[in-house]
Protein backbone atom coordinates (compact mmCIF):
# COMPACT_ATOMS: atom_id res chain seq x y z
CA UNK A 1 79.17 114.60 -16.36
CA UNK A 2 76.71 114.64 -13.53
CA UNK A 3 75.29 117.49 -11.73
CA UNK A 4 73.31 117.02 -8.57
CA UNK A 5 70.50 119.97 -7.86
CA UNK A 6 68.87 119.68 -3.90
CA UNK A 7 65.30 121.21 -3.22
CA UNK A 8 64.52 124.28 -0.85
CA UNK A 9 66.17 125.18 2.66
CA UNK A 10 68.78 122.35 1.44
CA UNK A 11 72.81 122.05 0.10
CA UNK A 12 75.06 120.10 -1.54
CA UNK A 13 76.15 118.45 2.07
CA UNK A 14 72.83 116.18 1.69
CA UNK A 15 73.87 114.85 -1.12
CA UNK A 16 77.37 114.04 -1.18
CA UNK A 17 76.27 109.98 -0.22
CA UNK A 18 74.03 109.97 -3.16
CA UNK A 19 77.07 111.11 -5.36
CA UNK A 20 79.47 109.05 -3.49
CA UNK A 21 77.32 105.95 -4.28
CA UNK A 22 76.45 106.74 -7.53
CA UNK A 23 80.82 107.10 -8.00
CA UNK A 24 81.12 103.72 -6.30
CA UNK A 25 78.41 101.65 -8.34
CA UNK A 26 79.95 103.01 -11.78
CA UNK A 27 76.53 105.10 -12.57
CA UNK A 28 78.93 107.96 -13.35
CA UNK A 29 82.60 108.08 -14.31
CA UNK A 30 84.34 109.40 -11.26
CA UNK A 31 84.15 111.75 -8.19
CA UNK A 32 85.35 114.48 -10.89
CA UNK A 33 82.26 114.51 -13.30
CA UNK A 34 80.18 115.17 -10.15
CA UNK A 35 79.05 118.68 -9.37
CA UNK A 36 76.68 119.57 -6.34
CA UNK A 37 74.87 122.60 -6.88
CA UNK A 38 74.38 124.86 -4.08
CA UNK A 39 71.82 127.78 -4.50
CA UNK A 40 70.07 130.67 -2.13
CA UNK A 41 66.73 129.60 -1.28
CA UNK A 42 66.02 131.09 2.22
CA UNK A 43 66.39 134.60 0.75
CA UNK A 44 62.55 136.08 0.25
CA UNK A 45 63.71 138.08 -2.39
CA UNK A 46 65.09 135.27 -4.16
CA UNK A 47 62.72 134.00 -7.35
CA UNK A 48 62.40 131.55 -9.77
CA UNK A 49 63.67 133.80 -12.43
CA UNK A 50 66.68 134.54 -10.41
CA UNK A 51 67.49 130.86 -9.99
CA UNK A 52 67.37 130.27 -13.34
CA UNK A 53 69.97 133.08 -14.75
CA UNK A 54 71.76 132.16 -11.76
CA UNK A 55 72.64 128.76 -12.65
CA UNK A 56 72.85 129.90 -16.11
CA UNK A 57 76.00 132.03 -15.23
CA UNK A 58 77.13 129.21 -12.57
CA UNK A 59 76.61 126.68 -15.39
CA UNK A 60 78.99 128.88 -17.81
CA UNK A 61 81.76 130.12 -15.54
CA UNK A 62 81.86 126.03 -14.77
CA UNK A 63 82.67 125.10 -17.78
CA UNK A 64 80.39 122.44 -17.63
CA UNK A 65 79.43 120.67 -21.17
CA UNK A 66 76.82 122.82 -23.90
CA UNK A 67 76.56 120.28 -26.02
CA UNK A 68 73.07 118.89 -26.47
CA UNK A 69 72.42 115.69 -24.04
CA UNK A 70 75.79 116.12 -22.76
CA UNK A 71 75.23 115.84 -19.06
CA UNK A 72 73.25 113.96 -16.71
CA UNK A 73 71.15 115.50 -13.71
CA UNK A 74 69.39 114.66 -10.69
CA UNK A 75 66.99 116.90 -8.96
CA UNK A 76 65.69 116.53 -5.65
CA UNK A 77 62.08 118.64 -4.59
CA UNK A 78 62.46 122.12 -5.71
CA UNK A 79 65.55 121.35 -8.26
CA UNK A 80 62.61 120.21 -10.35
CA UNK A 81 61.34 123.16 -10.64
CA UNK A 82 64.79 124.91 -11.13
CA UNK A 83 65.94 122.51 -13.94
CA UNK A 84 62.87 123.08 -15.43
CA UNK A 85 62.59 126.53 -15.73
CA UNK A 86 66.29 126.81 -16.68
CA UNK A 87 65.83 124.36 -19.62
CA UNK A 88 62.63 126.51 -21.00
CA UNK A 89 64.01 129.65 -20.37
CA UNK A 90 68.00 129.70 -21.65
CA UNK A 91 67.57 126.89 -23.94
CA UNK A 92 65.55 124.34 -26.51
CA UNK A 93 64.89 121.13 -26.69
CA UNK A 94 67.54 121.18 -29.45
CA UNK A 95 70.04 123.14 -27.48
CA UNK A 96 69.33 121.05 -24.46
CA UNK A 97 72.43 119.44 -22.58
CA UNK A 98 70.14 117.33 -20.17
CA UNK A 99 70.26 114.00 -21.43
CA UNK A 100 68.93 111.94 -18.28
CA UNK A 101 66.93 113.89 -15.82
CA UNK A 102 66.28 112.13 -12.75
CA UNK A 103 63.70 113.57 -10.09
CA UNK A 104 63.30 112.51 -6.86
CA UNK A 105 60.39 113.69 -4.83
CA UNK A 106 60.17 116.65 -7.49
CA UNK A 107 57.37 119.45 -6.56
CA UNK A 108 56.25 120.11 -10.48
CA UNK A 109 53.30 120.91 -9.39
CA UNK A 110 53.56 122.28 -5.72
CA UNK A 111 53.50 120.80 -2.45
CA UNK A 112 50.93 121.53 0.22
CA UNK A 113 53.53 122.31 2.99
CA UNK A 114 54.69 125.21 0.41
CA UNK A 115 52.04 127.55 2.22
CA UNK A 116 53.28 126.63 5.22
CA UNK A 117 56.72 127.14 5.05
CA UNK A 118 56.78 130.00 7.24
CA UNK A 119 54.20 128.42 9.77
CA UNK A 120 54.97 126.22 12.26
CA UNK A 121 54.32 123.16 10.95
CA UNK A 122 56.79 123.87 7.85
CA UNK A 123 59.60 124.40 10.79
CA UNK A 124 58.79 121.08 12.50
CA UNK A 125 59.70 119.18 8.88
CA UNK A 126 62.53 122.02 7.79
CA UNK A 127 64.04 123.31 11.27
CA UNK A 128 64.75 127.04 12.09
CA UNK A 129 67.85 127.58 9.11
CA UNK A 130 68.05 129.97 6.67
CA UNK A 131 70.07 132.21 4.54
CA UNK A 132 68.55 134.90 6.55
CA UNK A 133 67.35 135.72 9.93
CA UNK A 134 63.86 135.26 9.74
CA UNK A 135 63.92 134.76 6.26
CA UNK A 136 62.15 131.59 4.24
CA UNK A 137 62.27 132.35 1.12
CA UNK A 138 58.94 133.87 0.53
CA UNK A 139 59.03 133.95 -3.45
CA UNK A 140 60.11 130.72 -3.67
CA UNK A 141 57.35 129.22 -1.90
CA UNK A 142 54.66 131.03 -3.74
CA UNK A 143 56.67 129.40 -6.95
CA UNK A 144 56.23 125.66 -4.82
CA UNK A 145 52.24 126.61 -3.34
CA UNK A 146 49.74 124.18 -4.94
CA UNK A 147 47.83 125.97 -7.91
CA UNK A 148 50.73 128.29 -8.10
CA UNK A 149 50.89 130.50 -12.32
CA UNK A 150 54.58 129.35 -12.14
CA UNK A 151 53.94 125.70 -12.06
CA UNK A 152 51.11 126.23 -14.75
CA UNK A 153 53.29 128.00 -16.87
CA UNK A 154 56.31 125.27 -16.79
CA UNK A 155 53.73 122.94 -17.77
CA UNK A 156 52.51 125.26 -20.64
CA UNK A 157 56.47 125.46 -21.71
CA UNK A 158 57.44 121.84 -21.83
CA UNK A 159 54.38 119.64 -21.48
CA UNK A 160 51.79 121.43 -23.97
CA UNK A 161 53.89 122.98 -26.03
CA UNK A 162 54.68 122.74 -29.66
CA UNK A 163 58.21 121.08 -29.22
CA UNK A 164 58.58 118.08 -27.35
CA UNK A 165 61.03 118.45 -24.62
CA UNK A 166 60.89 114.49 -23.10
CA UNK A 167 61.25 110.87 -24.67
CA UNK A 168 63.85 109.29 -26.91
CA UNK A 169 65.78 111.93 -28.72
CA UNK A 170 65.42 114.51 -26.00
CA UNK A 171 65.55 114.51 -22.39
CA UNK A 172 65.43 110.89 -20.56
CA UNK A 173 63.58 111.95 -17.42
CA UNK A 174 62.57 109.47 -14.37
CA UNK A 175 60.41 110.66 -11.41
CA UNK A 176 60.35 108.80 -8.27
CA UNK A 177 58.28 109.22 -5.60
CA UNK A 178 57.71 107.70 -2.29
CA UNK A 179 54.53 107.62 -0.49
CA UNK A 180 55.31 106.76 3.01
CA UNK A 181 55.10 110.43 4.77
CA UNK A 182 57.39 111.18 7.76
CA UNK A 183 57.43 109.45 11.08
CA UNK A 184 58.46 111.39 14.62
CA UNK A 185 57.56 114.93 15.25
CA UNK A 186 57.98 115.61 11.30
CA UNK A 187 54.79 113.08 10.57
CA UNK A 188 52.74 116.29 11.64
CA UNK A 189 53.52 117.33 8.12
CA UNK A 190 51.88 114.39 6.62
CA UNK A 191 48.89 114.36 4.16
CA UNK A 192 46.68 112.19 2.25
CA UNK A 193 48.80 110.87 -0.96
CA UNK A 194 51.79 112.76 0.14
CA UNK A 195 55.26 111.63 1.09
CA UNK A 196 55.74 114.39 3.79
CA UNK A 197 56.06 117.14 1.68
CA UNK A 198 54.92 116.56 -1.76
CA UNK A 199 51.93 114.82 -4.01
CA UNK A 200 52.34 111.74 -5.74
CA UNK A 201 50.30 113.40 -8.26
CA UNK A 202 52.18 116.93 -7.87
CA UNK A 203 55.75 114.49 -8.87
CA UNK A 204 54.28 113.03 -11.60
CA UNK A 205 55.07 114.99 -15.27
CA UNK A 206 52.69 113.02 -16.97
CA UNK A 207 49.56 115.61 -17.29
CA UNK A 208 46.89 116.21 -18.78
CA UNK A 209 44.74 119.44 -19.72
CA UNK A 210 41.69 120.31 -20.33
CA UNK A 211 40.25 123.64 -21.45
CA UNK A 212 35.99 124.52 -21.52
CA UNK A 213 35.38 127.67 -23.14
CA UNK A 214 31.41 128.50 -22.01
CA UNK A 215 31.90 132.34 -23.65
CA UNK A 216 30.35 131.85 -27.28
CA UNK A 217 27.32 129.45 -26.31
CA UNK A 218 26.83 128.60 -22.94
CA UNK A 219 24.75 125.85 -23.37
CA UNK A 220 27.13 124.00 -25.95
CA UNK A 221 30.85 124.77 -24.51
CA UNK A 222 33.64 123.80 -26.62
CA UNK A 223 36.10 121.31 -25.31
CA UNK A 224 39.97 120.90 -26.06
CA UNK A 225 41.63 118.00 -24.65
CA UNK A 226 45.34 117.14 -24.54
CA UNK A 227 47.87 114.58 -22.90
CA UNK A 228 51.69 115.86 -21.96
CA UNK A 229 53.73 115.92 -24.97
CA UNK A 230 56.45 113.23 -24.86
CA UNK A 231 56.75 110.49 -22.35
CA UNK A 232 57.99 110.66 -18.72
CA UNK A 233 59.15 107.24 -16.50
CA UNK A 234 57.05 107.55 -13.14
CA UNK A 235 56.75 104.97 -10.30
CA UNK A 236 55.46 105.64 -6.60
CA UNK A 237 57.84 103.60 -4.25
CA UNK A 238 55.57 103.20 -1.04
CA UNK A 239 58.05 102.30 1.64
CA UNK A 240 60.34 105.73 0.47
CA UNK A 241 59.26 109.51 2.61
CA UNK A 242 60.60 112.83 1.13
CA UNK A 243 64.41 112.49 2.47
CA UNK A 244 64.94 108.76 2.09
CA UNK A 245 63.87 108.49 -1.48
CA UNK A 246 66.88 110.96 -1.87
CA UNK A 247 69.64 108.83 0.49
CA UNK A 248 69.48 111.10 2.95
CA UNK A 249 68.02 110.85 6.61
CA UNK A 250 69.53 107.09 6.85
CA UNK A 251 66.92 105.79 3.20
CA UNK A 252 66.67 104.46 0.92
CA UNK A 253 64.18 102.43 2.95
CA UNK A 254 63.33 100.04 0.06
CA UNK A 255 65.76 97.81 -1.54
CA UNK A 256 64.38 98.46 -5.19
CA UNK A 257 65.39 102.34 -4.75
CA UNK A 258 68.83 102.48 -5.96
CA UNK A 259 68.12 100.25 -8.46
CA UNK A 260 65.44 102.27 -9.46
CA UNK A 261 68.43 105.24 -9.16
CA UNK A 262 70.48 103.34 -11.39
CA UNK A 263 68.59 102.06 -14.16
CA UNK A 264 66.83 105.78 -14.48
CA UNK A 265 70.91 106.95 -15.27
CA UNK A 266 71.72 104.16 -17.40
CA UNK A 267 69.05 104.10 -19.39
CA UNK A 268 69.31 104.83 -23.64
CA UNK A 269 66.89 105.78 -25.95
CA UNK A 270 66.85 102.49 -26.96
CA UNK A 271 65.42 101.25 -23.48
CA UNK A 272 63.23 103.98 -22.58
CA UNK A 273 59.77 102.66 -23.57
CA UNK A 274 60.55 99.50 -21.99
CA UNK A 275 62.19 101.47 -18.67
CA UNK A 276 58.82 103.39 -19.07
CA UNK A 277 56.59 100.42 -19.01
CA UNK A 278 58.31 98.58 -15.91
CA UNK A 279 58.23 101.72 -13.81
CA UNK A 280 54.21 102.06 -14.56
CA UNK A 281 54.07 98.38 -13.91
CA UNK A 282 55.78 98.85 -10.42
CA UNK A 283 53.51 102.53 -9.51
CA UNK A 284 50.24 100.27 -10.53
CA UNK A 285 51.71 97.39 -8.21
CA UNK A 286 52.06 99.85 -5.20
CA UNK A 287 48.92 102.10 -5.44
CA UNK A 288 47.28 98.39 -5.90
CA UNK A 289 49.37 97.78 -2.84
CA UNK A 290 48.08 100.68 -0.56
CA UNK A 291 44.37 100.44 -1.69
CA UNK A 292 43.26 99.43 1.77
CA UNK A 293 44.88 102.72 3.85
CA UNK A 294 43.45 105.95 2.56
CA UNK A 295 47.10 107.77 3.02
CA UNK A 296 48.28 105.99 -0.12
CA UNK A 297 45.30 106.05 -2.22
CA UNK A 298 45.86 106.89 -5.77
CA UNK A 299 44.75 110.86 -5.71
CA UNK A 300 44.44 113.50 -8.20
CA UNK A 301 45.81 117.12 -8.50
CA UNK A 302 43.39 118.94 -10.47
CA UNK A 303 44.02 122.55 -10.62
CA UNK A 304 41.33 124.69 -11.77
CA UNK A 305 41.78 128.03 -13.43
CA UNK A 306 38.70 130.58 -14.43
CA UNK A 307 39.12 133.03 -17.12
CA UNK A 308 36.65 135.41 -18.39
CA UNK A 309 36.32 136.18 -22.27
CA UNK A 310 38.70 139.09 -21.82
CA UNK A 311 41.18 136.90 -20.63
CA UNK A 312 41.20 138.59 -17.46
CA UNK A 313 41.43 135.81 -14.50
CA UNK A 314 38.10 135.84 -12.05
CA UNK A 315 39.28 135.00 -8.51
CA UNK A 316 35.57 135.08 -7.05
CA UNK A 317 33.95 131.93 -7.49
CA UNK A 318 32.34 128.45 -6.37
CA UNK A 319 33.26 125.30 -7.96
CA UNK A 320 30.46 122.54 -7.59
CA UNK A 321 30.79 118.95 -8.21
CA UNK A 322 27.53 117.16 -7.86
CA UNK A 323 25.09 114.16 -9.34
CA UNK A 324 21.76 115.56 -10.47
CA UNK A 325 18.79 114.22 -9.61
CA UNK A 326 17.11 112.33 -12.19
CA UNK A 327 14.42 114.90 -13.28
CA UNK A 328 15.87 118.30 -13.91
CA UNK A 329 19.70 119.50 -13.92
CA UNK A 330 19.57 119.95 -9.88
CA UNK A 331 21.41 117.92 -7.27
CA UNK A 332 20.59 115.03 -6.03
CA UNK A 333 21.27 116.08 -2.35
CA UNK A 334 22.29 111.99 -1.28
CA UNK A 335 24.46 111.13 -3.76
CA UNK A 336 26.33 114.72 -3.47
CA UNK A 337 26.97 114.24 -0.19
CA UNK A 338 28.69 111.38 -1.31
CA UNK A 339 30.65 112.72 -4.24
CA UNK A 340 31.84 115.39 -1.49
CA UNK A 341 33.65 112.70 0.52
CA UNK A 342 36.06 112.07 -2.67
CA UNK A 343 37.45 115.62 -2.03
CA UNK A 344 39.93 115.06 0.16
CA UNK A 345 41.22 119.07 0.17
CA UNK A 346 41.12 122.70 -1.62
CA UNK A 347 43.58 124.89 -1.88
CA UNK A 348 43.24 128.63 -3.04
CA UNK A 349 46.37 130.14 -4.33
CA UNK A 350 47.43 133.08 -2.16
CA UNK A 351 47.66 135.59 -4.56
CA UNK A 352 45.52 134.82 -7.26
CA UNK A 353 42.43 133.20 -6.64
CA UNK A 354 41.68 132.24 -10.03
CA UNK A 355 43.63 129.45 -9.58
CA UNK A 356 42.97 126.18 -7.39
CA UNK A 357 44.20 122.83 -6.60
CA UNK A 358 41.62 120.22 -5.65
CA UNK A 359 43.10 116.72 -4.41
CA UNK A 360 40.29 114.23 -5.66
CA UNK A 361 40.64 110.42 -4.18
CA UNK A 362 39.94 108.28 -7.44
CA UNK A 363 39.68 105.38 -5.25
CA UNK A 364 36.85 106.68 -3.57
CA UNK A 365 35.53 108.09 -6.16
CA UNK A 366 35.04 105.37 -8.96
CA UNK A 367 33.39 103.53 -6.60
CA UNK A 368 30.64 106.39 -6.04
CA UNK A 369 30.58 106.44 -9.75
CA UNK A 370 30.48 103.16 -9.84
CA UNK A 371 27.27 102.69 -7.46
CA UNK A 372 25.46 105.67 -8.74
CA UNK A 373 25.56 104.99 -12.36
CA UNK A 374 24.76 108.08 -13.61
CA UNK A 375 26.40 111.58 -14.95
CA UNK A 376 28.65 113.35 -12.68
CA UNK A 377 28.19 117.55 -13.20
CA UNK A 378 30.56 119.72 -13.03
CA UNK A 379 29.72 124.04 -12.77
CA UNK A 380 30.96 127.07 -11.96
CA UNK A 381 29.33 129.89 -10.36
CA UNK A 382 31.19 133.24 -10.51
CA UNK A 383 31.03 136.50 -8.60
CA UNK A 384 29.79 139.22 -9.45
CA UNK A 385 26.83 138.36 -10.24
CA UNK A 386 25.40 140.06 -13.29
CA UNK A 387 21.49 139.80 -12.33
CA UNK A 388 22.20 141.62 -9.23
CA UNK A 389 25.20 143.87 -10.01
CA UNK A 390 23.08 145.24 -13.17
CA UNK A 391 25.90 146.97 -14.91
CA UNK A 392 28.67 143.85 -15.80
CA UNK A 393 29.08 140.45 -14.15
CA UNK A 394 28.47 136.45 -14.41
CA UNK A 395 25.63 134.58 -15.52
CA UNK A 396 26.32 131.38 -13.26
CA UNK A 397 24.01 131.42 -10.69
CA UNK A 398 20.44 129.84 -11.80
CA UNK A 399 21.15 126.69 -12.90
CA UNK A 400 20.07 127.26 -16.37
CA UNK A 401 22.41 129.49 -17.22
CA UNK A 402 24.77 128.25 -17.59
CA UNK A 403 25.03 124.35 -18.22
CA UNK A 404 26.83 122.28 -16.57
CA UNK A 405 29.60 119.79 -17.85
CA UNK A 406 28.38 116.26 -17.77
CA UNK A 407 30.78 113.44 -16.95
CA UNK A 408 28.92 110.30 -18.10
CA UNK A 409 29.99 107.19 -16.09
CA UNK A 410 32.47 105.27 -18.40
CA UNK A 411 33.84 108.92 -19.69
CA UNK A 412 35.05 109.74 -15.97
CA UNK A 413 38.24 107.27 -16.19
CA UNK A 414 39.60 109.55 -18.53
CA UNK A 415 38.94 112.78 -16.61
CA UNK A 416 40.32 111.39 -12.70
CA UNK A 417 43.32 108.94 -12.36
CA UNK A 418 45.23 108.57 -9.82
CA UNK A 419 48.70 109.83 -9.42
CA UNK A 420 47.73 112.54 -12.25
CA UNK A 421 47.89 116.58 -11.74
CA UNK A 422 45.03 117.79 -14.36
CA UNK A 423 44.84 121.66 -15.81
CA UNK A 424 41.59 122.68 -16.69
CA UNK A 425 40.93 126.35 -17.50
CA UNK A 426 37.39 127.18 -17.56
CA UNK A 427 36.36 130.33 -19.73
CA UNK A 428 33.20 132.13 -19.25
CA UNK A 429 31.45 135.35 -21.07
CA UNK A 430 31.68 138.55 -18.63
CA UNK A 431 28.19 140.66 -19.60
CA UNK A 432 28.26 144.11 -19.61
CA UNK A 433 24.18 145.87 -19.88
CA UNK A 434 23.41 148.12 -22.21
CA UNK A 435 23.56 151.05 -19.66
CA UNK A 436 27.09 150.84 -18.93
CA UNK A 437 27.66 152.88 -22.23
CA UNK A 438 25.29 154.83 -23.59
CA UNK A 439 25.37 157.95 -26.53
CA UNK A 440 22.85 160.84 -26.32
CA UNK A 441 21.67 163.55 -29.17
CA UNK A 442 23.12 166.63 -28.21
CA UNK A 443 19.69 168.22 -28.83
């Protein structure tokens, strides 16, 4: 069995010549083992959490197979984010009837037109349809924003968890992503290490977190570093956009994509590692490929998220990237000028400013590394501040008080690679004086 899953403000119609195909080159049995799901996402009352119990029911009342890696799927853009908070939330990895999971163009971690679906410039790429009149399916897109809790918490269910959802003996997935961006009227939607509409780096599952607690001892903070549990195929195809990585809009545009398709639905557990291995092969090929055009330089996602000691999240703040100057723990003004031109953008997430999405070009940035040869420093100052406030806030605006985290240069490789997403959650001590509670004789 094969079910087919499209992305937002899409149906089943784009994808009957994927299916078709896939029929015709014996990837699947026959026309009936392929389902096309069709869901609401236009609807801005329509969530994640819906979806999810939704296709639950529709997966049930189907009939389709429950038994564990039973059935096939292919995702295209949002799907990814459907299948995957499906799987976590009505299932194990045990209970699991994905076997192969393919993912074209998937937004895992959010695409950057996602805040601007409702905008112009999200109409230009997606037209003027919807379920409803005026309607764009408002909670979905704050699901797909860059930075968004729900794409953090997917990851925390299936990437850093305890169980291991992907690799041999569980779920066989494959992301592809192209890297071309959209040409006509839609190219206004284009962006740096984008295909139109998503990150290379937001496709890719193959994270990595970081968490810095600075609450206990400001001075020493306490690190705890982790890779994505399992192992996830990935390969950037250059030549594919956003709809012709998926067959639709007259693609694939490259030759190797439905081979690619293929070999992602064939493969066993036997082959994985080695279907692994080719596909990271063929994504180091084309970001070696695209080295000289800044478009298709190998970028990070690193999403940022500062907690207090409570817990609580702390939506106020500045976060600094800078070299210091070789006396002291300052800047050194020159080279962080330089360091600034590896940010390529920032984005805030709409309703929770505790968490953010910086898109760092790793190209750019090794080689500023590279020619500065010394630490790169990373801080965070956080509002309010308790100095002024007097009765509770931060202590992160002298630098001394809070140290900074220093990046020497051949530790950095580990900390920015291209076609990455990276969590870090950053915890700091919220001070309260001793005013703010007081007892008094009653005499």
């Amino acid at each position: 069995m094969l079910v087919i899953i499209h992305g937002w403000s899409d149906s089943s119609r784009s994808f009957r010549k994927l299916g078709n195909r896939l029929v015709a080159e014996g990837v699947t049995d026959a026309v009936a083992h392929v389902r096309l799901g069709d869901y609401v996402s236009m609807d801005d009352e329509v969530t994640f959490d819906d979806l999810a119990a939704a296709l639950e029911r529709a997966w049930t009342n189907e009939q389709l197979p429950t038994a564990p890696r039973s059935v096939d799927v292919v995702v295209h853009s949002t799907g990814g984010l459907v299948i995957r908070h499906w799987m976590t939330r009505h299932r194990t990895p045990g209970t699991n009837p994905v076997h192969r999971l393919l993912m074209l163009a998937p937004a895992n971690f959010g695409s950057p037109l996602a805040h601007k679906g409702r905008s112009f410039l999200g109409r230009v790429v997606k037209g003027f349809k919807s379920d409803k009149l005026f309607q764009t399916g408002t909670r979905i897109l704050k699901g797909l924003e860059l930075a968004s809790p729900l794409s953090w918490e997917l990851a925390r269910r299936d990437l850093f968890s305890d169980q291991v959802w992907y690799g041999p003996g569980a779920v066989l997935c494959t992301v592809l992503v192209g890297n071309s961006g959209y040409t006509g009227i839609s190219a206004a939607a284009n962006e740096n290490g984008t295909d139109g509409t998503v990150r290379v780096s937001t496709a890719n599952l193959n994270a990595a977190r970081l968490e810095v607690d600075f609450s206990n001892d400001a001075a020493t903070p306490t690190w705890d570093w982790r890779l994505a549990q399992g192992r996830t195929a990935f390969a950037r195809v250059n030549r594919e956009n956003h709809s012709t990585i998926a067959m639709k809009d007259k693609g694939p545009d490259d030759a190797r994509t439905f081979d690619l398709i293929r070999s992602a639905l064939l493969v066993t557990d036997a082959t994985f590692a080695e279907h692994c291995d080719r596909l990271e092969d063929l994504a180091r090929d084309e970001l070696e490929a695209g080295a000289g055009e800044r478009f298709t330089h190998g970028f990070q996602n690193t999403v940022i998220r500062l907690v207090d000691d409570f817990g609580a999240d702390v939506e106020d703040y500045f976060f600094e990237v800078f070299f210091a100057a070789t006396a002291g723990n300052r800047p050194d003004n020159a080279w962080t000028r330089k360091v600034q031109e590896a940010f390529d953008t920032v984005h805030r997430y709409c309703d929770n400013g505790a968490f953010r999405s910086l898109l760092f070009d790793v190209h750019l940035l090794e080689r500023i590394i590279l020619s500065a040869q010394r630490p790169l420093h990373v801080r965070v100052t956080a509002m309010p501040v308790f100095s002024k406030n007097g009765n509770v806030g931060y202590s992160t605006f002298g630098y001394n008080d809070i140290d900074s985290i220093a990046l020497a240069p051949n530790e950095t490789g580990r900390f920015f690679q291209p076609d990455r997403t990276l969590l870090v959650t950053l915890r700091i001590k919220r001070q309260q004086s001793a005013r703010l509670f007081t007892f008094k004789p009653l005499g």
